[in-house]
Protein backbone atom coordinates (compact mmCIF):
# COMPACT_ATOMS: atom_id res chain seq x y z
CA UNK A 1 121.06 80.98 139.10
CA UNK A 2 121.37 78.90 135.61
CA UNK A 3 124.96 78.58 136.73
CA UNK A 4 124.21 76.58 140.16
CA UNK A 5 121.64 74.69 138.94
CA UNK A 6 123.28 73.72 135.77
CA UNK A 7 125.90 72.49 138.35
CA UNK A 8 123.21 70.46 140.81
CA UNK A 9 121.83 69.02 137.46
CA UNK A 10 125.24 67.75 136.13
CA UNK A 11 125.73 65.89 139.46
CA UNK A 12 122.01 64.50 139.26
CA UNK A 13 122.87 63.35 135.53
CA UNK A 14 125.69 61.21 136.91
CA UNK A 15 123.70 60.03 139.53
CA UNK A 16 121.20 59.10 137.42
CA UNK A 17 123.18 57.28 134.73
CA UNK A 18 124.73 55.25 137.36
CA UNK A 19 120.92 54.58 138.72
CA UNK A 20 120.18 53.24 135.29
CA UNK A 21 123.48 51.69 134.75
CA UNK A 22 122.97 49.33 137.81
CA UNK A 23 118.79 49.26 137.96
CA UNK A 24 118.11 49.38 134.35
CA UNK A 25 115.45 52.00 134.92
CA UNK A 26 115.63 55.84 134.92
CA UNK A 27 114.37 57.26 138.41
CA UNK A 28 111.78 59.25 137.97
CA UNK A 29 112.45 62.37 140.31
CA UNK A 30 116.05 62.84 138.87
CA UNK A 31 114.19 62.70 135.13
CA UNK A 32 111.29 65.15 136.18
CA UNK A 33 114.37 67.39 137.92
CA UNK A 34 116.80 67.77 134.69
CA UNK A 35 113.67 68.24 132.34
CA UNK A 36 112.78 71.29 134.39
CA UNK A 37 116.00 72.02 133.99
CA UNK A 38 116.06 71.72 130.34
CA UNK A 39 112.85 73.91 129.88
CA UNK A 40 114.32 76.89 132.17
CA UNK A 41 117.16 76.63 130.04
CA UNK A 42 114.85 76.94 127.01
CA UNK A 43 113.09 79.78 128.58
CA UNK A 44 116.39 81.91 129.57
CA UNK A 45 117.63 81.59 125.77
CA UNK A 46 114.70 82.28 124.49
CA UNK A 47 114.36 85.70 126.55
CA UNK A 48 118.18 86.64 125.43
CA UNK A 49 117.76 85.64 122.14
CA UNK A 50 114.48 88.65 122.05
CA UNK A 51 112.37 85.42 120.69
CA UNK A 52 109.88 86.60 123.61
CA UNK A 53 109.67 89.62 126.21
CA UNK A 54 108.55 86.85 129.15
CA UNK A 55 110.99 87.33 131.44
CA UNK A 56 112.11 84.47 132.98
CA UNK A 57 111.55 83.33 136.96
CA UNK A 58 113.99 85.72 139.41
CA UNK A 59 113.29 88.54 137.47
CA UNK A 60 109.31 87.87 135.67
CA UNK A 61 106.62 85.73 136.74
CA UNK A 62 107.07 82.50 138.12
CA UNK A 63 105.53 79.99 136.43
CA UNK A 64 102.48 78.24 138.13
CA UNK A 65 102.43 74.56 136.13
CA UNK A 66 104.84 72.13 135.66
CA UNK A 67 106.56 72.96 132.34
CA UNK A 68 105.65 71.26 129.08
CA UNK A 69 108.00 69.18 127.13
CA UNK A 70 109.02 70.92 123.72
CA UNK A 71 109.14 69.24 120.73
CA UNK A 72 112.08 71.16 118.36
């Protein structure tokens, strides 16, 4: 799964630079799309890395809110 969409959200990151390239504005969809990308990431890595027993979404809980940006 972190496979495919780390493949959708490549292609949305192109898309997106070229969107700001030629608008001068970030969209706001494609933003909100590879930041939930970003914190699945974080989540996944954190579960392999035994930082936390959570699993992450296919196998634990899905997670009800929108994710929360993390400051590192």
């Amino acid at each position: 799964i972190l496979a495919v969409w780390g493949f959708i959200t490549a292609l949305a990151v192109l898309v997106h630079w070229f969107h700001a390239l030629i608008l001068g504005r970030r969209h706001k969809g494609i933003a909100e799309f590879t930041n939930r990308f970003i914190a699945y990431v974080y989540e996944v890595y954190r579960y392999l890395y035994l930082v936390t027993n959570e699993r992450p979404w296919p196998i634990g809980k899905s997670r009800s809110p929108p994710p929360q940006p993390v400051d590192v």
